[in-house]
C-alpha atoms as a PDB file:
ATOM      1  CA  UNK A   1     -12.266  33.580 -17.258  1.00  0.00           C
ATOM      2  CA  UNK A   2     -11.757  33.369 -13.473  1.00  0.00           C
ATOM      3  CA  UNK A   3      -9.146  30.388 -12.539  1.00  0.00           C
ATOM      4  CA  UNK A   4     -11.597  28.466 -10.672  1.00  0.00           C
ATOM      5  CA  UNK A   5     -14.380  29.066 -14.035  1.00  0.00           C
ATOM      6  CA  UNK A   6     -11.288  27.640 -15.933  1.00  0.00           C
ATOM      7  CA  UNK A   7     -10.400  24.904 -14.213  1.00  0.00           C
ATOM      8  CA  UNK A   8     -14.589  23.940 -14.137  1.00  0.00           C
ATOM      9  CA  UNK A   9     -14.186  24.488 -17.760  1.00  0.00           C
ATOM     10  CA  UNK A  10     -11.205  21.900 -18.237  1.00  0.00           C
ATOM     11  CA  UNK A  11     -13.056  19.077 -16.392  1.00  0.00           C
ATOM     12  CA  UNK A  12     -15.983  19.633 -18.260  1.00  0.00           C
ATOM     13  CA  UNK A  13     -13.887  19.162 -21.732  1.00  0.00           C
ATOM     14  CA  UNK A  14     -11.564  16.254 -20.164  1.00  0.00           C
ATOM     15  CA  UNK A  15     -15.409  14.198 -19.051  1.00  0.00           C
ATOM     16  CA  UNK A  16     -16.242  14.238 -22.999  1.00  0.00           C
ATOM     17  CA  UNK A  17     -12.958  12.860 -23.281  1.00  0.00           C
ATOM     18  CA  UNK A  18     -12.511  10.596 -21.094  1.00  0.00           C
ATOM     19  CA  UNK A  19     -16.444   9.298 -21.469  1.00  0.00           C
ATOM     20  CA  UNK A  20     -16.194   8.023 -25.360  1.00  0.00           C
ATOM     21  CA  UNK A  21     -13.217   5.908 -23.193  1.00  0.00           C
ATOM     22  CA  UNK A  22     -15.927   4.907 -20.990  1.00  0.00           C
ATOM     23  CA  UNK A  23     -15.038   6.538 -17.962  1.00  0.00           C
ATOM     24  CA  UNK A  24     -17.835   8.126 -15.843  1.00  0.00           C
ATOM     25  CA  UNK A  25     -17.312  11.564 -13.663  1.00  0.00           C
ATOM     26  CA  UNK A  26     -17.642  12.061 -10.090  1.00  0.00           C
ATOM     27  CA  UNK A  27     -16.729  15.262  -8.722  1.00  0.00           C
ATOM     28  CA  UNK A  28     -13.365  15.415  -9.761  1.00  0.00           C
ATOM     29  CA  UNK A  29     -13.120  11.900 -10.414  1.00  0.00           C
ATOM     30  CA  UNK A  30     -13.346   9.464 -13.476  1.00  0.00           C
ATOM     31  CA  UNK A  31     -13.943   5.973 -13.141  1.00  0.00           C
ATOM     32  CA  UNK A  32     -13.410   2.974 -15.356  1.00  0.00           C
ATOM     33  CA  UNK A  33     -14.561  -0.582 -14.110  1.00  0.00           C
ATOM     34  CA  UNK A  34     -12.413  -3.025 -15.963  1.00  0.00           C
ATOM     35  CA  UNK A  35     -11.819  -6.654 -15.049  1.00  0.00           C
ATOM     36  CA  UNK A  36     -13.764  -6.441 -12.511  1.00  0.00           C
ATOM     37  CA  UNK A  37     -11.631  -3.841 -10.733  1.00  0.00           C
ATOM     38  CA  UNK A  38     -12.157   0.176 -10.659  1.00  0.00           C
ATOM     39  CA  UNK A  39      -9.393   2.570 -12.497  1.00  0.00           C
ATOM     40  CA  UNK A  40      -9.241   6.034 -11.327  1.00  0.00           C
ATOM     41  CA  UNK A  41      -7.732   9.241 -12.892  1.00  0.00           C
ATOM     42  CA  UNK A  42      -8.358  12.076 -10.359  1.00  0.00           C
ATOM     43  CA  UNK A  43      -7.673  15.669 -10.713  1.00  0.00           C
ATOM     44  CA  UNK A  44      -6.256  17.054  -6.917  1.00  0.00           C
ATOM     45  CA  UNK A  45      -6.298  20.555  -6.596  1.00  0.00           C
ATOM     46  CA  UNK A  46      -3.555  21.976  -4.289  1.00  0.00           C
ATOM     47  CA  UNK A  47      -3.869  23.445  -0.924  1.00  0.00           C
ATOM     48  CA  UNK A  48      -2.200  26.941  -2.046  1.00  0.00           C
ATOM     49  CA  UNK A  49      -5.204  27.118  -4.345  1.00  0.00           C
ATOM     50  CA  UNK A  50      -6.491  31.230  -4.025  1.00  0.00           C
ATOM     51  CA  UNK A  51      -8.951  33.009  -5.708  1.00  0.00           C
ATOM     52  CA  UNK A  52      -6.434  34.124  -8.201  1.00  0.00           C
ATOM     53  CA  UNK A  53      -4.706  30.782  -8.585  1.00  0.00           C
ATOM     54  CA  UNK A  54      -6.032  27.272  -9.331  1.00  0.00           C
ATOM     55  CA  UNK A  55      -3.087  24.757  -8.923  1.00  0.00           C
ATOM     56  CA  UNK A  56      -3.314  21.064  -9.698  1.00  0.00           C
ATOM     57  CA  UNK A  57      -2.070  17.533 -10.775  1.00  0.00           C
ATOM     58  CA  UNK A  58      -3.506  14.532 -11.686  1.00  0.00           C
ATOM     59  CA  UNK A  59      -3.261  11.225  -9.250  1.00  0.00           C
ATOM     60  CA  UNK A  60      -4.071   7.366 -11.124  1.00  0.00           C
ATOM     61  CA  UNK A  61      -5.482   4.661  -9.257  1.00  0.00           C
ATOM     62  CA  UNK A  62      -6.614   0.827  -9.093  1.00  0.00           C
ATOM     63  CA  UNK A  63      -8.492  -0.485  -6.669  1.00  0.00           C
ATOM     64  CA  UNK A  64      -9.626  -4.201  -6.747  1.00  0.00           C
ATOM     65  CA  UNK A  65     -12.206  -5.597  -5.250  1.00  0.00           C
ATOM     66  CA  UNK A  66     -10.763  -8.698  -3.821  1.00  0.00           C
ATOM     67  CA  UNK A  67      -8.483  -7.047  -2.304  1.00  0.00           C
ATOM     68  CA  UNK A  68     -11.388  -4.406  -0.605  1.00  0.00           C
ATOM     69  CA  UNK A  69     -13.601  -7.510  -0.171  1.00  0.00           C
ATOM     70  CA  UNK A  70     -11.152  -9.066   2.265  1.00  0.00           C
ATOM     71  CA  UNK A  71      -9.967  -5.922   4.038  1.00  0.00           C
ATOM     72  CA  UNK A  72     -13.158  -3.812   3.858  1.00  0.00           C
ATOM     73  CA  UNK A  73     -16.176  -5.475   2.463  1.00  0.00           C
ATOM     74  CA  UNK A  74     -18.349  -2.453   3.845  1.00  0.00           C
ATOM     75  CA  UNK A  75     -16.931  -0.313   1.170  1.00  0.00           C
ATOM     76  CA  UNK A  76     -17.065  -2.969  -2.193  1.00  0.00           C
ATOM     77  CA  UNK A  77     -20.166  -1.350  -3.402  1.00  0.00           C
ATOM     78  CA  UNK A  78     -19.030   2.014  -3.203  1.00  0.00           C
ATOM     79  CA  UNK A  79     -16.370   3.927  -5.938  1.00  0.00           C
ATOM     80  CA  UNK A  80     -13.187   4.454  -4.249  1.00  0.00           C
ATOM     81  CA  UNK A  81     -11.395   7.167  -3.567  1.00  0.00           C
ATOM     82  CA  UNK A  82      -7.694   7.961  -4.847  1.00  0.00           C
ATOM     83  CA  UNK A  83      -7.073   7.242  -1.415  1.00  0.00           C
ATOM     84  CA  UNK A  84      -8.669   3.916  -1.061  1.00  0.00           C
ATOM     85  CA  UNK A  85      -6.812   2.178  -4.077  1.00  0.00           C
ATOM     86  CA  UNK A  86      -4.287  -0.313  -4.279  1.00  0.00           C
ATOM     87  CA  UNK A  87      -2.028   0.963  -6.903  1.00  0.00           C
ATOM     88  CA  UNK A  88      -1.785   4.593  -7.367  1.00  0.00           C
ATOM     89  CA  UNK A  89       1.047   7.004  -9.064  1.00  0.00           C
ATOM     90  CA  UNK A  90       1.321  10.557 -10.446  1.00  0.00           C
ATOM     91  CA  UNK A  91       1.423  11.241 -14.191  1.00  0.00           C
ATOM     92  CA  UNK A  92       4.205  13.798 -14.113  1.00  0.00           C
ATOM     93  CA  UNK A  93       6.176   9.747 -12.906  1.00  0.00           C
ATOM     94  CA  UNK A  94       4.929   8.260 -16.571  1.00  0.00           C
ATOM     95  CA  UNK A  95       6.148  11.892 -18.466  1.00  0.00           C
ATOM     96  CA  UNK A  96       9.201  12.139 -20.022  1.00  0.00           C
ATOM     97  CA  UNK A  97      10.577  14.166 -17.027  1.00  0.00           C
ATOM     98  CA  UNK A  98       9.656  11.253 -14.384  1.00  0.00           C
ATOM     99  CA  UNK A  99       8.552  14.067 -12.128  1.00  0.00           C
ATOM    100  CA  UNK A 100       5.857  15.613 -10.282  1.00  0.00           C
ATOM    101  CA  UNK A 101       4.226  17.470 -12.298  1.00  0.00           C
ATOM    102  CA  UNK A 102       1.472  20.139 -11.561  1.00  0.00           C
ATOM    103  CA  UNK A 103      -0.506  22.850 -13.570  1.00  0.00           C
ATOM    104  CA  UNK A 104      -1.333  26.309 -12.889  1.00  0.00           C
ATOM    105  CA  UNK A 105      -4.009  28.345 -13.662  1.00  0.00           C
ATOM    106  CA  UNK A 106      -4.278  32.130 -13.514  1.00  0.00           C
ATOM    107  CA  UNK A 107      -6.108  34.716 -14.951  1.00  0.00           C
ATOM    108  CA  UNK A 108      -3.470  35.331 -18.063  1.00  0.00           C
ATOM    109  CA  UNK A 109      -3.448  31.360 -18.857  1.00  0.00           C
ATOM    110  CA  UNK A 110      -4.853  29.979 -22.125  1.00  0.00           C
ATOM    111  CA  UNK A 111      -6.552  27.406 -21.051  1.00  0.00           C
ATOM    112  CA  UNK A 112      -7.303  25.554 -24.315  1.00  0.00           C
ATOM    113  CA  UNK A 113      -3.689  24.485 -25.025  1.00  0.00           C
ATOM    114  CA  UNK A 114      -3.451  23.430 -21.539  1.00  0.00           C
ATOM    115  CA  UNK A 115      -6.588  21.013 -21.928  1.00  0.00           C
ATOM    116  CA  UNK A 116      -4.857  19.564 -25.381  1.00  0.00           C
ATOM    117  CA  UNK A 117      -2.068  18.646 -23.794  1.00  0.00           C
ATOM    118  CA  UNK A 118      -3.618  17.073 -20.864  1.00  0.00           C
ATOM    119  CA  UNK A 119      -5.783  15.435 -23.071  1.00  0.00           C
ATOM    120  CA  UNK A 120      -2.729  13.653 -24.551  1.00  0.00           C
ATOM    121  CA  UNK A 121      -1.240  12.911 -20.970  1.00  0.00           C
ATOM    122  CA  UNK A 122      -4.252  10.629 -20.224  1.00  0.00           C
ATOM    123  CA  UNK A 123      -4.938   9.253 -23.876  1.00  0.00           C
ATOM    124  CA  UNK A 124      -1.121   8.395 -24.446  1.00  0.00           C
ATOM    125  CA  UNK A 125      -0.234   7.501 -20.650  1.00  0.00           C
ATOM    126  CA  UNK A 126      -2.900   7.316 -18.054  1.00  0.00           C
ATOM    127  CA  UNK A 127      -5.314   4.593 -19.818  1.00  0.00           C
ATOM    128  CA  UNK A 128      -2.460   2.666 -20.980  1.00  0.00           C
ATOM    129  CA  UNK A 129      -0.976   2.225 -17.638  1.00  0.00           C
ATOM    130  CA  UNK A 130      -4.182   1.771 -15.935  1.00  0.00           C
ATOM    131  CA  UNK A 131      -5.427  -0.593 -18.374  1.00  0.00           C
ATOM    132  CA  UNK A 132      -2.269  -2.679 -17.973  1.00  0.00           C
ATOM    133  CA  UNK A 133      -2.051  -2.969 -14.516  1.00  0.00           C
ATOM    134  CA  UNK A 134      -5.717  -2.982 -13.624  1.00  0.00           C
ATOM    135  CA  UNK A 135      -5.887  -6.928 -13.117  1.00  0.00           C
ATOM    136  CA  UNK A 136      -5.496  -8.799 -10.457  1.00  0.00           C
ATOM    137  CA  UNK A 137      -3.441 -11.169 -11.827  1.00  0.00           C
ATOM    138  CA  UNK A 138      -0.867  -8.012 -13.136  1.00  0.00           C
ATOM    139  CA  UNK A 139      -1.104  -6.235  -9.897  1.00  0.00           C
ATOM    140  CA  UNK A 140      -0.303  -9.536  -8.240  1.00  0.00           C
ATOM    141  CA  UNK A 141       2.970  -9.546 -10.445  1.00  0.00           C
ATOM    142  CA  UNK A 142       3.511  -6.233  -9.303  1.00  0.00           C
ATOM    143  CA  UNK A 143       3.325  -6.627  -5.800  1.00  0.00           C
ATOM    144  CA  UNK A 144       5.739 -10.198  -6.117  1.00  0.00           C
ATOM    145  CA  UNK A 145       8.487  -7.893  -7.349  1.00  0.00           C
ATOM    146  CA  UNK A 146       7.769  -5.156  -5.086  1.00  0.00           C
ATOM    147  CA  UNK A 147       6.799  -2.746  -7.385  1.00  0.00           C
ATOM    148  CA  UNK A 148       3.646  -1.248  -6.425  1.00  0.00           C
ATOM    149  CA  UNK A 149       4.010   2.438  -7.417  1.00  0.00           C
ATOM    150  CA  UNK A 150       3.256   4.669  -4.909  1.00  0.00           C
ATOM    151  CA  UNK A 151       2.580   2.372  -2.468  1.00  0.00           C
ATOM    152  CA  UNK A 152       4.950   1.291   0.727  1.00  0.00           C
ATOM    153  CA  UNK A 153       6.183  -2.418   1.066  1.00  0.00           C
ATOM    154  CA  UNK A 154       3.742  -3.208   4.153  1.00  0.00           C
ATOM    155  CA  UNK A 155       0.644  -2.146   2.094  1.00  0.00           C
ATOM    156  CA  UNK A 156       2.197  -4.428  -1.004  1.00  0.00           C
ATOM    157  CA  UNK A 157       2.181  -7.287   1.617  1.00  0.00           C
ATOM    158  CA  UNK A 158      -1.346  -6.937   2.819  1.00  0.00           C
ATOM    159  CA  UNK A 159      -2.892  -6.510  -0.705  1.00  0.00           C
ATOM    160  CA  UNK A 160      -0.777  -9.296  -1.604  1.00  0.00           C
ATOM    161  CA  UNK A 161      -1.681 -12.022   1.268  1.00  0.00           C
ATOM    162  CA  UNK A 162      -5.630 -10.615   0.831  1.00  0.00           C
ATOM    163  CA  UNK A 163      -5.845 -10.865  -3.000  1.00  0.00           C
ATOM    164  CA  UNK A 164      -3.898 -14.812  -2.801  1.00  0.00           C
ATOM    165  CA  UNK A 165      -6.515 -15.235   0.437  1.00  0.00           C
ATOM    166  CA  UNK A 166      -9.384 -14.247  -1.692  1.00  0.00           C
ATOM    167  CA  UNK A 167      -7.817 -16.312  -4.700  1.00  0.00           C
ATOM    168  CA  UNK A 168      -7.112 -19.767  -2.353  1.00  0.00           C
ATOM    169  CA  UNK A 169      -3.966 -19.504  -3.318  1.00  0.00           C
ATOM    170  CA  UNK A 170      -2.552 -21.521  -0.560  1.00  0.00           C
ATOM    171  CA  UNK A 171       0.917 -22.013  -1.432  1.00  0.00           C
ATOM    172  CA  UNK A 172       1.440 -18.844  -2.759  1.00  0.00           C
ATOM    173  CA  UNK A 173      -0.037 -17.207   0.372  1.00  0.00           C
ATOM    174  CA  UNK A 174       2.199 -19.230   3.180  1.00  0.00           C
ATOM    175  CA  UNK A 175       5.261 -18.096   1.124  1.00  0.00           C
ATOM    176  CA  UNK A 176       3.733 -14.327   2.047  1.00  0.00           C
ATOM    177  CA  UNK A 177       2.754 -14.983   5.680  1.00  0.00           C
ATOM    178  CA  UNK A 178       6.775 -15.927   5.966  1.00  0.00           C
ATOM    179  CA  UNK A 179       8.046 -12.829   4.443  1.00  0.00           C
ATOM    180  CA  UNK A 180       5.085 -11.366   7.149  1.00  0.00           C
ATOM    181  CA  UNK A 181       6.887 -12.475   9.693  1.00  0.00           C
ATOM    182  CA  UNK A 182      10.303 -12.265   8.695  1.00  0.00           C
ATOM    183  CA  UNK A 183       9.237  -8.124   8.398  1.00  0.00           C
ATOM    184  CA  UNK A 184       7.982  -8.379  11.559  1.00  0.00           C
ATOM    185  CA  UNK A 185      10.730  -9.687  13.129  1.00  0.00           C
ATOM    186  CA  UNK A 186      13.152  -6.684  11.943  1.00  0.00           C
ATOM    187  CA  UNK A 187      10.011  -3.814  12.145  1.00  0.00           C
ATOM    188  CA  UNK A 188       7.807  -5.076  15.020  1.00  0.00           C
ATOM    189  CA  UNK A 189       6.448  -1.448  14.798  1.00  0.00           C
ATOM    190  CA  UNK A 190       4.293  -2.137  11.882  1.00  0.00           C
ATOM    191  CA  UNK A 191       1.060  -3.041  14.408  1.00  0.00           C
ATOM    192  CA  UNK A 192      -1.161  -2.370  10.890  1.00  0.00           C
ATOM    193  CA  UNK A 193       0.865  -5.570   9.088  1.00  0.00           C
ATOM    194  CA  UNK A 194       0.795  -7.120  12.550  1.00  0.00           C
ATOM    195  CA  UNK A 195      -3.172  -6.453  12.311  1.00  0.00           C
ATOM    196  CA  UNK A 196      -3.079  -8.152   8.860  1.00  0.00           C
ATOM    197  CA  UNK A 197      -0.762 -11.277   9.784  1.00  0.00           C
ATOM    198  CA  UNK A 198      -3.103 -12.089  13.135  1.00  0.00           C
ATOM    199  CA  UNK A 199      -6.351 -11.862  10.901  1.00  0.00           C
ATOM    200  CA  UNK A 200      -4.838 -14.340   8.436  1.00  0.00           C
ATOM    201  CA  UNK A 201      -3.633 -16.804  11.011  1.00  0.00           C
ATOM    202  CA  UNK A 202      -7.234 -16.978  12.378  1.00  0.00           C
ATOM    203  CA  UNK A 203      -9.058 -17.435   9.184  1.00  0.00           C
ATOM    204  CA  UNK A 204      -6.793 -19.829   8.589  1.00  0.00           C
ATOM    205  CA  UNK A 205      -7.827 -22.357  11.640  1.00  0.00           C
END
């Protein structure tokens, strides 16, 4: 089996999987909508990628839609891309090894153990951590502490101040515009938290 037939081949064996789970397949994308929010476990195949070699690994996301309603309501009726969402890590980070971790594919490579132990990956790690972060309320926690995966502290800050705008959490969102500011006033480079902070103030008038 050709590397590219084999990799085809996985995905197809991983959507039976993942769709008794209630995930749904696009491209090389499965989505879960859960609490009102979208989960995402998407297969990236590498740039080396040749005819003879399939290389990959597999990025999770969470997107939610408050937080997409308030910074691009175009986009809320649409399935997001890995890309797009608002909490996102590798699996290799939730292995044992707490590493990046990607598969290869050539013509010599067995493919069925491969998709066993993938399998496992996302059964025993990927839903787990996507079904206990995917709230709003969690990945609110997660931003207070500063611990939103994969993604920098001015992003944490704007899903943070959108999802307590979107919430009325007025309190709780002053408290944010101050931290805003006080970033701003060290990093006044960051024009796309600058973008954020100016957008707040007005709605707030």
């Amino acid at each position: 089996m050709r590397p590219q037939d084999a990799f085809n081949y996985l995905l197809k064996a991983i959507q039976a999987l993942l769709k008794k789970h209630g995930f749904t397949r696009k491209a090389n994308n499965f989505y879960i909508k859960l609490s009102g929010n979208w989960g995402l476990i998407n297969f990236q195949k590498s740039d080396s990628c040749t005819q003879d070699r399939v290389k990959f690994t597999i990025n999770l996301g969470i997107c939610s839609q408050n937080v997409l309603a308030f910074i691009n309501p175009a986009h809320v009726s649409r399935k997001p891309t890995i890309a797009a969402c608002h909490w996102d890590t590798r699996i290799g980070f939730l292995l044992e090894e707490k590493n990046d971790k990607w598969w290869v594919i050539t013509n010599e490579t067995p493919i069925e153990p491969m998709i066993v132990e993938i399998s496992n990956c996302l059964i025993e790690k990927a839903m787990l951590v996507i079904s206990q972060n995917i709230t709003d309320e969690q990945l609110k926690k997660s931003w207070l502490l500063g611990k939103g995966y994969g993604k920098a502290i001015t992003e944490q800050l704007i899903y943070l101040s959108s999802l307590l705008k979107q919430q009325k959490e007025k309190a709780e969102l002053e408290l944010i515009i101050k931290q805003i500011e006080e970033y701003l006033s060290a990093k006044p480079y960051a024009t796309i938290l600058q973008e954020q902070l100016q957008r707040l103030r007005e709605e707030a008038q």
